[in-house]
N, C-alpha and C. Protein backbone atom coordinates (compact mmCIF):
# COMPACT_ATOMS: atom_id res chain seq x y z
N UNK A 1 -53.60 55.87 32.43
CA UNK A 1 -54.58 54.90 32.82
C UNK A 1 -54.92 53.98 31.66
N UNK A 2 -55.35 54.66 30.27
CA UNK A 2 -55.41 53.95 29.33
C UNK A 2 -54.18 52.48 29.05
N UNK A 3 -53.20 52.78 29.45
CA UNK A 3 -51.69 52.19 29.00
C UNK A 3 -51.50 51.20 29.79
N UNK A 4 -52.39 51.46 31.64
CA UNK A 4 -52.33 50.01 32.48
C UNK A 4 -53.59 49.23 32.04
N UNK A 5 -54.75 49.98 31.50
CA UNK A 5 -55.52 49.33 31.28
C UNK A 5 -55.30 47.97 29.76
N UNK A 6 -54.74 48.85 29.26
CA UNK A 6 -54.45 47.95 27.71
C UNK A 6 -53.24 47.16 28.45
N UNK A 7 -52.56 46.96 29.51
CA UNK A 7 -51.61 46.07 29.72
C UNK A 7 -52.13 44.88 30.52
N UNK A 8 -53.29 45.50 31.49
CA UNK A 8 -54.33 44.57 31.93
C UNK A 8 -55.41 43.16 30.89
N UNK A 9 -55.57 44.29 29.92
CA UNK A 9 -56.42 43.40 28.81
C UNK A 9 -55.14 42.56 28.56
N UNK A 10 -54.23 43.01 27.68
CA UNK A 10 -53.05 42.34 27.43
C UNK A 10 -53.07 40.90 28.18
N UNK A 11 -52.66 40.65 29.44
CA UNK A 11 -52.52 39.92 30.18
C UNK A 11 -53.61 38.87 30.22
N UNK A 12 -54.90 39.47 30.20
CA UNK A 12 -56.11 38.57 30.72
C UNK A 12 -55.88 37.55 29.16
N UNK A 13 -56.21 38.17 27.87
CA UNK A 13 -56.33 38.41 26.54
C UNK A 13 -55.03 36.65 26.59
N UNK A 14 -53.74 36.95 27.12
CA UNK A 14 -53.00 35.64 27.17
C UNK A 14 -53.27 34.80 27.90
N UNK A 15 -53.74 35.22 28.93
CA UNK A 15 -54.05 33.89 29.91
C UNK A 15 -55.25 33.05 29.13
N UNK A 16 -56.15 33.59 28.72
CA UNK A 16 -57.75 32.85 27.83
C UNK A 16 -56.87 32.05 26.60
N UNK A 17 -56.01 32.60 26.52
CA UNK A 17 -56.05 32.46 24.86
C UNK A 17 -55.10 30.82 25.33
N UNK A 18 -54.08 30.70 26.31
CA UNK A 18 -53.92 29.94 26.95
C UNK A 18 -54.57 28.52 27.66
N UNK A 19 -55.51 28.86 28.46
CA UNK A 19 -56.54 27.83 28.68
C UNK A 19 -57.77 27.59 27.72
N UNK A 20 -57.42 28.01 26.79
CA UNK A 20 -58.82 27.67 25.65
C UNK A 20 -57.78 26.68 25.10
N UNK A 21 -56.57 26.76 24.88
CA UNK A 21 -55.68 25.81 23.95
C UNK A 21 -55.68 24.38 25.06
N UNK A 22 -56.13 24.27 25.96
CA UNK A 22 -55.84 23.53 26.93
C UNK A 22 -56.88 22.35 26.62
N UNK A 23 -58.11 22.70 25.97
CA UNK A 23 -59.24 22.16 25.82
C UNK A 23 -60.17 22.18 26.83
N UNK A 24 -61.47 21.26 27.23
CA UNK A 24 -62.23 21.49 27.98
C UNK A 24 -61.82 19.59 28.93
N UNK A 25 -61.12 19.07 28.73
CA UNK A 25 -60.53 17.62 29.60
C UNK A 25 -61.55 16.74 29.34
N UNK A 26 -62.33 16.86 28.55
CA UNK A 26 -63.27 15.63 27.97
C UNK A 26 -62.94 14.97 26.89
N UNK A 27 -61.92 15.72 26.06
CA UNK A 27 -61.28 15.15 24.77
C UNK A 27 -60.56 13.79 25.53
N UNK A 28 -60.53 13.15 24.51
CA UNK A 28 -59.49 11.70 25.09
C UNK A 28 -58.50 11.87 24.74
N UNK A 29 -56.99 11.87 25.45
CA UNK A 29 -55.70 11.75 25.65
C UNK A 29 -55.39 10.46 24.41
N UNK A 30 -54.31 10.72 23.84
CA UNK A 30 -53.47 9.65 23.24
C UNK A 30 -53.06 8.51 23.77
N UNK A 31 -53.42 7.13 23.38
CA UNK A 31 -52.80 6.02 24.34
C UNK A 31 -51.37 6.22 24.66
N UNK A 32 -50.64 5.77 25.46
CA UNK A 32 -49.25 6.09 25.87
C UNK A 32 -49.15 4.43 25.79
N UNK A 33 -47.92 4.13 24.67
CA UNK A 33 -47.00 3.15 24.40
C UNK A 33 -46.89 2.17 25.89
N UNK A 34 -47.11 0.98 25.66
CA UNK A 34 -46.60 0.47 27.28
C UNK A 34 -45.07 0.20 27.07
N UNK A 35 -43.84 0.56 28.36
CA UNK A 35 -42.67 0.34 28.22
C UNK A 35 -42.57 -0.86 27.88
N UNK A 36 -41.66 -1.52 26.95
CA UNK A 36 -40.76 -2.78 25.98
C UNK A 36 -40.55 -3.18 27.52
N UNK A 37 -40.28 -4.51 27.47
CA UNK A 37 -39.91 -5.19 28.51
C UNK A 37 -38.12 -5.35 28.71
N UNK A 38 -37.21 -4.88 29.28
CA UNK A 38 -36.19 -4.69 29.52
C UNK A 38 -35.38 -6.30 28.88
N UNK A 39 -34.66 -6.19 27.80
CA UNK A 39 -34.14 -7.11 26.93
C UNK A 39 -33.66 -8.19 28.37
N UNK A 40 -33.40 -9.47 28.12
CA UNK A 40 -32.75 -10.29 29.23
C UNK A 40 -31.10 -10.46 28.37
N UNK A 41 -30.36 -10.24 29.64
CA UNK A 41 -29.08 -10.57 29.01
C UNK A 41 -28.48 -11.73 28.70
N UNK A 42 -28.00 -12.58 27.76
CA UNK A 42 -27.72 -13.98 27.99
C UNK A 42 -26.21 -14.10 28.82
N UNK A 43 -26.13 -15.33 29.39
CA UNK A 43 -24.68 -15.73 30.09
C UNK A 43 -23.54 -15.06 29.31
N UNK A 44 -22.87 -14.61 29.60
CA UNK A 44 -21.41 -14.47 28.74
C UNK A 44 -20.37 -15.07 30.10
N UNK A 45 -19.74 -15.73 29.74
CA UNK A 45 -18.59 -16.47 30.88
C UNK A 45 -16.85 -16.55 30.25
N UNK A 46 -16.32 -15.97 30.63
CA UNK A 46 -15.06 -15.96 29.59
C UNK A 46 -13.89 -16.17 31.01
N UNK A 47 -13.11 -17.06 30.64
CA UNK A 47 -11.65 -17.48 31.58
C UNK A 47 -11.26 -16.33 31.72
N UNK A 48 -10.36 -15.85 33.25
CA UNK A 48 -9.88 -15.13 33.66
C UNK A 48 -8.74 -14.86 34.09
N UNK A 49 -7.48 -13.71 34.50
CA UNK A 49 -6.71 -13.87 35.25
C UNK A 49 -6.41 -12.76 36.11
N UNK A 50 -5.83 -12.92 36.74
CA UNK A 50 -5.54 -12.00 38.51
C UNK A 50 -4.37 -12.18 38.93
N UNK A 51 -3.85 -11.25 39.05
CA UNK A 51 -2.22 -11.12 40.59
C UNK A 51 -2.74 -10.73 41.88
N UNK A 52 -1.96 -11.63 42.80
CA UNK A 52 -2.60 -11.40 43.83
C UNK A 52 -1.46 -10.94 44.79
N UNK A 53 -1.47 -10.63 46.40
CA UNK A 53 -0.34 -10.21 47.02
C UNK A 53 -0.56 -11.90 47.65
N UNK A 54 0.52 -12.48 47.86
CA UNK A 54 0.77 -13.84 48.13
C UNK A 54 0.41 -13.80 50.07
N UNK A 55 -0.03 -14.38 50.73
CA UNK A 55 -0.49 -15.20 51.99
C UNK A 55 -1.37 -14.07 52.39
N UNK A 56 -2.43 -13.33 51.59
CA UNK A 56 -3.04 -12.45 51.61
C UNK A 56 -4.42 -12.96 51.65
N UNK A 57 -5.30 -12.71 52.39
CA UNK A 57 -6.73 -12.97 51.94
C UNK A 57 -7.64 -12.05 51.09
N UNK A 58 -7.60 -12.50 49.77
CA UNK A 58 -8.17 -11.70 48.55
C UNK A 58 -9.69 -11.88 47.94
N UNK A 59 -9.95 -10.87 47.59
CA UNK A 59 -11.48 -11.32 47.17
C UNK A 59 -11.50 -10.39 45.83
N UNK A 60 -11.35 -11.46 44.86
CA UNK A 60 -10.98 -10.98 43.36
C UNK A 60 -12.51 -10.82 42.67
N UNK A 61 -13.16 -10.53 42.62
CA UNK A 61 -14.33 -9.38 41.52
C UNK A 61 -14.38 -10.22 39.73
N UNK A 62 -15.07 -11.03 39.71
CA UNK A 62 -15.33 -11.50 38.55
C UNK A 62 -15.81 -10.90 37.47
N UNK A 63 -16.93 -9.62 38.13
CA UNK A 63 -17.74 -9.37 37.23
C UNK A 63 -17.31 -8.72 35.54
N UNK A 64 -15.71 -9.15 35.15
CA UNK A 64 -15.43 -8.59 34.60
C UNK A 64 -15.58 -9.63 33.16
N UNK A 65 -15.52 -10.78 33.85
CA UNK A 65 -15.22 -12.24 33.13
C UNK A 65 -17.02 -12.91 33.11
N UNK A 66 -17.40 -12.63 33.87
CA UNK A 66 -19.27 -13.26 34.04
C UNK A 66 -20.24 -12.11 34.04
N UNK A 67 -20.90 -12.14 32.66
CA UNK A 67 -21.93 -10.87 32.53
C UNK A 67 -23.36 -11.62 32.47
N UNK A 68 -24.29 -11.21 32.47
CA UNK A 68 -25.68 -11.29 32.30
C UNK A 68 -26.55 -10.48 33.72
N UNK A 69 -28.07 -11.49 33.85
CA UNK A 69 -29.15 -10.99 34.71
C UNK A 69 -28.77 -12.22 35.60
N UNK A 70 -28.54 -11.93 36.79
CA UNK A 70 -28.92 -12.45 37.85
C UNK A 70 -28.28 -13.42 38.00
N UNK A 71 -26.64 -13.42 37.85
CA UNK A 71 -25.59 -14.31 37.85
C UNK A 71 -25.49 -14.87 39.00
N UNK A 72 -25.17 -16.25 39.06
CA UNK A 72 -25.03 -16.61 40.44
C UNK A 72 -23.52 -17.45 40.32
N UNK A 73 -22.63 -17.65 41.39
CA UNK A 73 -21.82 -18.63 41.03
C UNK A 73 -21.42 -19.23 42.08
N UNK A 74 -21.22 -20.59 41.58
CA UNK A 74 -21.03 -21.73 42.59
C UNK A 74 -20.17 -22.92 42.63
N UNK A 75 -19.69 -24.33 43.20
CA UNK A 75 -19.11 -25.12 42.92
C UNK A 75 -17.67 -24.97 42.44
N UNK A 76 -16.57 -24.09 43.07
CA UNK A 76 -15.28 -23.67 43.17
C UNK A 76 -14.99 -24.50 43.64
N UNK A 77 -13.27 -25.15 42.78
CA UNK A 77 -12.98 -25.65 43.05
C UNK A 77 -10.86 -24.91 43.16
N UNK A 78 -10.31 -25.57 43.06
CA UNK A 78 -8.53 -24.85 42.56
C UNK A 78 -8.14 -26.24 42.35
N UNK A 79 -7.22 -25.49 41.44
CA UNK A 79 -5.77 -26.76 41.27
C UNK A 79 -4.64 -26.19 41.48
N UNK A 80 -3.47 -26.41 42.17
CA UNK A 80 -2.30 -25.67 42.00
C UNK A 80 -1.82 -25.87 43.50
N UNK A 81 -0.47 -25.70 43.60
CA UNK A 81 0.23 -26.29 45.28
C UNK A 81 0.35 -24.78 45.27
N UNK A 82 0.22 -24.41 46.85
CA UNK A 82 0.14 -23.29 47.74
C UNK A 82 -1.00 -22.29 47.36
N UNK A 83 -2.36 -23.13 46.81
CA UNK A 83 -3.73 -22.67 46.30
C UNK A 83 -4.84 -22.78 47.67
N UNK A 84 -5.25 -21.98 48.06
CA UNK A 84 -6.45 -22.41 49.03
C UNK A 84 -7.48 -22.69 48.52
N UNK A 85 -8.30 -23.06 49.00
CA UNK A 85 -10.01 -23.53 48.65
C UNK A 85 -10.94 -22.27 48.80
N UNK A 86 -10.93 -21.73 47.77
CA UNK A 86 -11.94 -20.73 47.39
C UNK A 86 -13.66 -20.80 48.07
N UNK A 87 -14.02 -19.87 48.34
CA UNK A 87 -15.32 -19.06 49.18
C UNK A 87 -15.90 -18.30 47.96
N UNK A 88 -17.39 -18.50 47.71
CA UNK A 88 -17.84 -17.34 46.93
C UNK A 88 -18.80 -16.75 47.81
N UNK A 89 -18.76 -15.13 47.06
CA UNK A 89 -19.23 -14.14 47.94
C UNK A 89 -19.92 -13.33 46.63
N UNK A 90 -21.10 -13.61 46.13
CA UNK A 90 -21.83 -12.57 44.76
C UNK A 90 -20.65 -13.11 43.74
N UNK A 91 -20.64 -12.35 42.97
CA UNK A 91 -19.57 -12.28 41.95
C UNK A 91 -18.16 -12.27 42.68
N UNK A 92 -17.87 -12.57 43.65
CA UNK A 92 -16.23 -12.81 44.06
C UNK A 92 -15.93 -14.24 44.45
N UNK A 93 -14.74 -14.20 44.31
CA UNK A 93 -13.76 -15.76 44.87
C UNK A 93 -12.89 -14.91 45.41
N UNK A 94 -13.08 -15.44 46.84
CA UNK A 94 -12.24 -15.57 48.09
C UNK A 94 -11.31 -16.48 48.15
N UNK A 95 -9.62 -16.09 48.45
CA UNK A 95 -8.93 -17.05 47.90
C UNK A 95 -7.78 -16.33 48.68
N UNK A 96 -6.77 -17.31 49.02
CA UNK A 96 -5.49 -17.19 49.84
C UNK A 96 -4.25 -17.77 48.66
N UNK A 97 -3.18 -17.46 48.09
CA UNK A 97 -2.06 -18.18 47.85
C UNK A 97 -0.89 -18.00 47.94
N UNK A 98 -0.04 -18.50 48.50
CA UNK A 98 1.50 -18.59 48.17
C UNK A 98 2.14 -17.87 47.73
N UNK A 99 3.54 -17.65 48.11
CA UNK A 99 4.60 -16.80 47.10
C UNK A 99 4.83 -17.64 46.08
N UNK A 100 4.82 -16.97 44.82
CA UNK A 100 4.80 -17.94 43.43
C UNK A 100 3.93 -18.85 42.86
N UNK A 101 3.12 -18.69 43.79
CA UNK A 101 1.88 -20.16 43.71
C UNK A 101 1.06 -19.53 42.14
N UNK A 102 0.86 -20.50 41.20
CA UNK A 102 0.10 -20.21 39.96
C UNK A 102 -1.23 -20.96 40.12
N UNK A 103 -2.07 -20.67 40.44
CA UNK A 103 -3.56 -21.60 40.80
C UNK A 103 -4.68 -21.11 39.64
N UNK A 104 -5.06 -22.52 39.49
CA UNK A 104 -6.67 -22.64 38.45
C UNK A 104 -7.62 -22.94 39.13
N UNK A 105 -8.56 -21.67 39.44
CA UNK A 105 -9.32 -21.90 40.49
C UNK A 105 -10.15 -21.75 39.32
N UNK A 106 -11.46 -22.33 39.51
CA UNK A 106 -12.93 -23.18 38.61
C UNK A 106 -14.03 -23.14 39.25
N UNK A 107 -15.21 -22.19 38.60
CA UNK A 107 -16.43 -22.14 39.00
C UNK A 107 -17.30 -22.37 38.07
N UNK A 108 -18.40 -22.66 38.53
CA UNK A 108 -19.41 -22.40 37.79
C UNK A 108 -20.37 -21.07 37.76
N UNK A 109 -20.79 -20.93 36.80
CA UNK A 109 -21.01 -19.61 36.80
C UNK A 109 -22.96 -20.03 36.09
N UNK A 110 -24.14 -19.44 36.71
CA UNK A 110 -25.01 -19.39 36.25
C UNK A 110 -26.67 -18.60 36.39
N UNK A 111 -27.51 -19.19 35.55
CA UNK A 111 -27.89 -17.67 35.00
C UNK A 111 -29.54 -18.33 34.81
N UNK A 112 -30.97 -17.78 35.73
CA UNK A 112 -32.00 -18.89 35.61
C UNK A 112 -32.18 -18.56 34.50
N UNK A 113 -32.70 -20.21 34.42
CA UNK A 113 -33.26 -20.55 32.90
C UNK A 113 -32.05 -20.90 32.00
N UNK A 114 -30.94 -20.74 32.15
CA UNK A 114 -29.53 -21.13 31.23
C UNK A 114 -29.26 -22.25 32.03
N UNK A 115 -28.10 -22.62 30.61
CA UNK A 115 -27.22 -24.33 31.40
C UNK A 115 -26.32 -23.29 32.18
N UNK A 116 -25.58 -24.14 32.94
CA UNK A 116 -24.55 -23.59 33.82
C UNK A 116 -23.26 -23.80 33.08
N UNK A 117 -22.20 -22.70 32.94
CA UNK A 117 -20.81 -22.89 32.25
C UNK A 117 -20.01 -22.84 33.09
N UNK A 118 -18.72 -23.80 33.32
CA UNK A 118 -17.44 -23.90 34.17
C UNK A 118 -16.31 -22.92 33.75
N UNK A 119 -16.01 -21.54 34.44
CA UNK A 119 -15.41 -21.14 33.89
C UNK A 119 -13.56 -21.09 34.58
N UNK A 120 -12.64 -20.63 34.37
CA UNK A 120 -11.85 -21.15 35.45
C UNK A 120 -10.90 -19.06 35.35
N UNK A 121 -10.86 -19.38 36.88
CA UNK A 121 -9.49 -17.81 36.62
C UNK A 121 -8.16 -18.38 36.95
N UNK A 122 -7.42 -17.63 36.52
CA UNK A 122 -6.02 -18.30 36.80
C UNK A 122 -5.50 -16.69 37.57
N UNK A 123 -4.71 -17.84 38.98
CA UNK A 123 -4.44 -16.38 39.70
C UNK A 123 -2.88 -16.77 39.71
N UNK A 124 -2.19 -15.51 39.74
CA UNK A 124 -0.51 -15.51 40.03
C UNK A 124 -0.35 -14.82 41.49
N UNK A 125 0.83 -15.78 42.75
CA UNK A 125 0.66 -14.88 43.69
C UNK A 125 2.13 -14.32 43.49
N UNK A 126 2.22 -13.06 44.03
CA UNK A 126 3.58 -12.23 43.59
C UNK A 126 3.49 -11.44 44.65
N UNK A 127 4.60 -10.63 45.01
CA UNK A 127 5.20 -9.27 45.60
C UNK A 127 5.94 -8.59 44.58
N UNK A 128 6.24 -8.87 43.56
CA UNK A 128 6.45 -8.01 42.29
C UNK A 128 5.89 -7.12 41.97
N UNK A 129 7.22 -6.11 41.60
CA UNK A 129 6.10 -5.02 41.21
C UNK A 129 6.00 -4.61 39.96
N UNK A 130 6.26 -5.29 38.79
CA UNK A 130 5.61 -5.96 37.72
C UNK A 130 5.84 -7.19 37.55
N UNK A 131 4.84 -7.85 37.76
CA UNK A 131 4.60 -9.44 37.65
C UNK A 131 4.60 -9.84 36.42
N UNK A 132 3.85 -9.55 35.26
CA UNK A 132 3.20 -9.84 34.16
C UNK A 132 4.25 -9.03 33.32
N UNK A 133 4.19 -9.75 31.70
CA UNK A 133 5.00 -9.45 30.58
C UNK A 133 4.34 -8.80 29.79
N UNK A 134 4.38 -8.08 29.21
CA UNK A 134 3.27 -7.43 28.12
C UNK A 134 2.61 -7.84 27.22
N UNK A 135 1.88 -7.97 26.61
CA UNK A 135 0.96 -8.52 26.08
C UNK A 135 1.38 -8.64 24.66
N UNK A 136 2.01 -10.00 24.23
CA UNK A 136 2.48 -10.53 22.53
C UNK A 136 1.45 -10.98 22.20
N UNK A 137 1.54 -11.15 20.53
CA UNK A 137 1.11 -11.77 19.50
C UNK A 137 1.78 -12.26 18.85
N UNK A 138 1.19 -13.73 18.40
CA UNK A 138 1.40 -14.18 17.89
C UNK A 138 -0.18 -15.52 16.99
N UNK A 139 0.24 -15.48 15.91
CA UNK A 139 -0.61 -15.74 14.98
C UNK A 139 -0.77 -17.43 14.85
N UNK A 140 -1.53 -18.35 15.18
CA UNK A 140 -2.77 -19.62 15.01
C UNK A 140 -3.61 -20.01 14.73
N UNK A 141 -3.83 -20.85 14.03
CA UNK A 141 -5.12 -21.29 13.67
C UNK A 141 -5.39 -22.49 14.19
N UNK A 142 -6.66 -23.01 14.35
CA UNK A 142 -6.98 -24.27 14.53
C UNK A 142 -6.29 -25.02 13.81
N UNK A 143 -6.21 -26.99 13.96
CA UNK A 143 -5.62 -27.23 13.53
C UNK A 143 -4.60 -27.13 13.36
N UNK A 144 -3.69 -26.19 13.61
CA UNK A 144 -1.82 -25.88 12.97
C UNK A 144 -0.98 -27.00 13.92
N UNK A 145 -0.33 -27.46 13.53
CA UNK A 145 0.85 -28.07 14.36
C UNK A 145 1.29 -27.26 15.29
N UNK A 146 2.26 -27.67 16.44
CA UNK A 146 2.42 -27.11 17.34
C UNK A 146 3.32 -25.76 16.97
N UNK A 147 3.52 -25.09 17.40
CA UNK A 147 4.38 -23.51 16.96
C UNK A 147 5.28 -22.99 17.92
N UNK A 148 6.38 -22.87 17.37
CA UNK A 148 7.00 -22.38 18.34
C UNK A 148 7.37 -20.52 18.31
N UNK A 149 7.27 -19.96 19.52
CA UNK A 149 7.55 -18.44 19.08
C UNK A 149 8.61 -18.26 20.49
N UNK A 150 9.44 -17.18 19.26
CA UNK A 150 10.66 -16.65 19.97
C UNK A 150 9.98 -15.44 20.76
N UNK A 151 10.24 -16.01 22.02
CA UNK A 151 9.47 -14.31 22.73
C UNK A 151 9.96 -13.80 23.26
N UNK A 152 11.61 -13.91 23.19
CA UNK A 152 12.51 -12.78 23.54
C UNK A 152 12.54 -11.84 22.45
N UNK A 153 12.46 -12.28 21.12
CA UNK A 153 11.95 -11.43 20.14
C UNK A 153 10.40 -10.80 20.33
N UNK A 154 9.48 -11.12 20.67
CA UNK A 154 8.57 -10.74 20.21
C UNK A 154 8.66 -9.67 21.58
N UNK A 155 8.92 -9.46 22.86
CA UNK A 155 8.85 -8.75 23.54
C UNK A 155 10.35 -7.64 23.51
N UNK A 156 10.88 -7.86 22.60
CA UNK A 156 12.02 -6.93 21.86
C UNK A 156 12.79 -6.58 23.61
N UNK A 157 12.93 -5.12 23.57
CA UNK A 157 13.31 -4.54 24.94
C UNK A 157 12.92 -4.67 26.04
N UNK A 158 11.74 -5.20 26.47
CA UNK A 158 11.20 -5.85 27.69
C UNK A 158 11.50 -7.38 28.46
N UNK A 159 12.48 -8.01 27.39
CA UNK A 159 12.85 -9.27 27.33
C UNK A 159 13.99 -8.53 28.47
N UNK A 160 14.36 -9.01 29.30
CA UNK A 160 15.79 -8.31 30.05
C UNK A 160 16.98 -9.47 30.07
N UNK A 161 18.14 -9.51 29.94
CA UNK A 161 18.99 -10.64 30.48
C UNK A 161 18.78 -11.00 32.14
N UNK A 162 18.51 -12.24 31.64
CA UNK A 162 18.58 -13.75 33.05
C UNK A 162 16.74 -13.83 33.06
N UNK A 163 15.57 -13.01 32.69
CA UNK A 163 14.44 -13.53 32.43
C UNK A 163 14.21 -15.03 31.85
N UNK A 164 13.48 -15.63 32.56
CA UNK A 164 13.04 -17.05 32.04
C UNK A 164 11.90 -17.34 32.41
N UNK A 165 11.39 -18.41 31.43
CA UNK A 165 9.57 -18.38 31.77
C UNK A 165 9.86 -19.94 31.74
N UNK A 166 8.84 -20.26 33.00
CA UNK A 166 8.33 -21.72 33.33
C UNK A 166 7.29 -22.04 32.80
N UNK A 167 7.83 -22.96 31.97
CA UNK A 167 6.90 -23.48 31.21
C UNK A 167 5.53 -24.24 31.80
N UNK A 168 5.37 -24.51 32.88
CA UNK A 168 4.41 -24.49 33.15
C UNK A 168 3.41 -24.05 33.81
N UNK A 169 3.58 -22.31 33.84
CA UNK A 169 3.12 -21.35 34.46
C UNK A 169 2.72 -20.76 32.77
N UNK A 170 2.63 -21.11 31.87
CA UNK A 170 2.56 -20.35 30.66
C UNK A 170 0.62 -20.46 30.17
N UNK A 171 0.18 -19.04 30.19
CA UNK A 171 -1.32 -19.59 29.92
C UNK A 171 -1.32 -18.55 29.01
N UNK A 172 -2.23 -19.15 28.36
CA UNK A 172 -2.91 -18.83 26.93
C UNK A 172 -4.47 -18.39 26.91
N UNK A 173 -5.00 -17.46 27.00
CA UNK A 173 -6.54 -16.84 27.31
C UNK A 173 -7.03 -17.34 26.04
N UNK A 174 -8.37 -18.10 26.48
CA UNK A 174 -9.08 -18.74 25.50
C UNK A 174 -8.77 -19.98 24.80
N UNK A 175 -7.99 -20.70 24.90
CA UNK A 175 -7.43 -22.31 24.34
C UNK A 175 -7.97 -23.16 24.92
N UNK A 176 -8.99 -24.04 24.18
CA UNK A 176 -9.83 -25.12 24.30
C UNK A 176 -8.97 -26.73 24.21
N UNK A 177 -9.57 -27.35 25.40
CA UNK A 177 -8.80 -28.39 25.05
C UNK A 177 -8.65 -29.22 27.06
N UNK A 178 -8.10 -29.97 26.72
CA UNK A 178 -7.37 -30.49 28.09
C UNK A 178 -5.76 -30.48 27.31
N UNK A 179 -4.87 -30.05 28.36
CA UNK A 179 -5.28 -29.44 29.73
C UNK A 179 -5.63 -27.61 29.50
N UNK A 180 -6.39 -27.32 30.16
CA UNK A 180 -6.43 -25.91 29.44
C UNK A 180 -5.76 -25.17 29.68
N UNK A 181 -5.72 -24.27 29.06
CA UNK A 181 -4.79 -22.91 29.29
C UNK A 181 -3.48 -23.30 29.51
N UNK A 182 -2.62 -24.37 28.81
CA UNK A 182 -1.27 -24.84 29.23
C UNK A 182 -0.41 -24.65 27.82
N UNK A 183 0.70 -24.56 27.74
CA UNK A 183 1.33 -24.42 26.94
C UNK A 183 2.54 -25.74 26.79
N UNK A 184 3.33 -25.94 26.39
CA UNK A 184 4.30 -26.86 26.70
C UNK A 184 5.72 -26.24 26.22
């Protein structure tokens, strides 16, 4: 009896010792920090590109190329033969093209309270089932004269015999200028 009784005290003995640490709720609480106001993101808009399946109705996903708060985009336009006239839908362009068709389709992309930036994607239509060449380097600076690079060399074993590139299907990500993204 002694042994439930001392396990009884025991018990009570923690529970007090418990709500005495609790205080009596008249003490005043610590102010609590008000939450930072969630940073705003600025525009980021960067040129794009896409393969598409050719006489397909596609709805290509920008959000990879247009970041910020509360992007909106508008005023699509294309350039390119066997290019349809683009639809926006949120962050997508709705878009139909051609077998082989290379199109510069151009939006604006914007953001309240920012200017609005024109950004453009360049789509390839294909049934290939690798369309695209792997990704070279080669080294420019502003200013440099024009350059020429061997890119059967630079793509070594991926270069295959009877490959040829049309020169005016040749784009360059990020090159400022008219006409953009063109090579000669």
């Amino acid at each position: 009896m002694k042994k439930k009784n001392c396990n009884v005290f025991s018990i009570r003995f923690c529970l007090l010792a418990m709500l005495a640490g609790c205080g009596n709720g008249n003490s005043p609480s610590p102010p609590v920090p008000p939450t930072p106001p969630s940073p705003t993101v600025k525009t980021l808009a960067m040129d794009g590109f896409s393969v598409v399946q050719p006489s397909v109705k596609t709805r290509v996903n920008v959000s990879n190329f247009v970041r910020g708060d509360e992007i909106s985009l508008n005023n699509a336009t294309v350039n390119g033969k066997g290019c349809s006239q683009p639809e926006i839908s949120g962050l997508n362009i709705i878009l139909t093209a051609q077998q082989g068709a290379y199109c510069d389709y151009q939006y604006t992309a914007k953001q309240a309270g920012s200017p609005s930036t024109r950004v453009h994607l360049q789509v390839l239509a294909t049934s290939a089932s690798q369309p695209l060449l792997p990704p070279m380097s080669g080294a420019m600076t502003l200013n440099d004269d024009a350059k020429a690079f061997d890119v059967a060399a630079l793509l070594g074993s991926d270069w295959q015999a009877g490959d040829a590139i049309v020169a005016d299907s040749v784009s360059v990500q990020g090159m400022e200028g008219e006409p953009r993204h063109r090579c000669a």
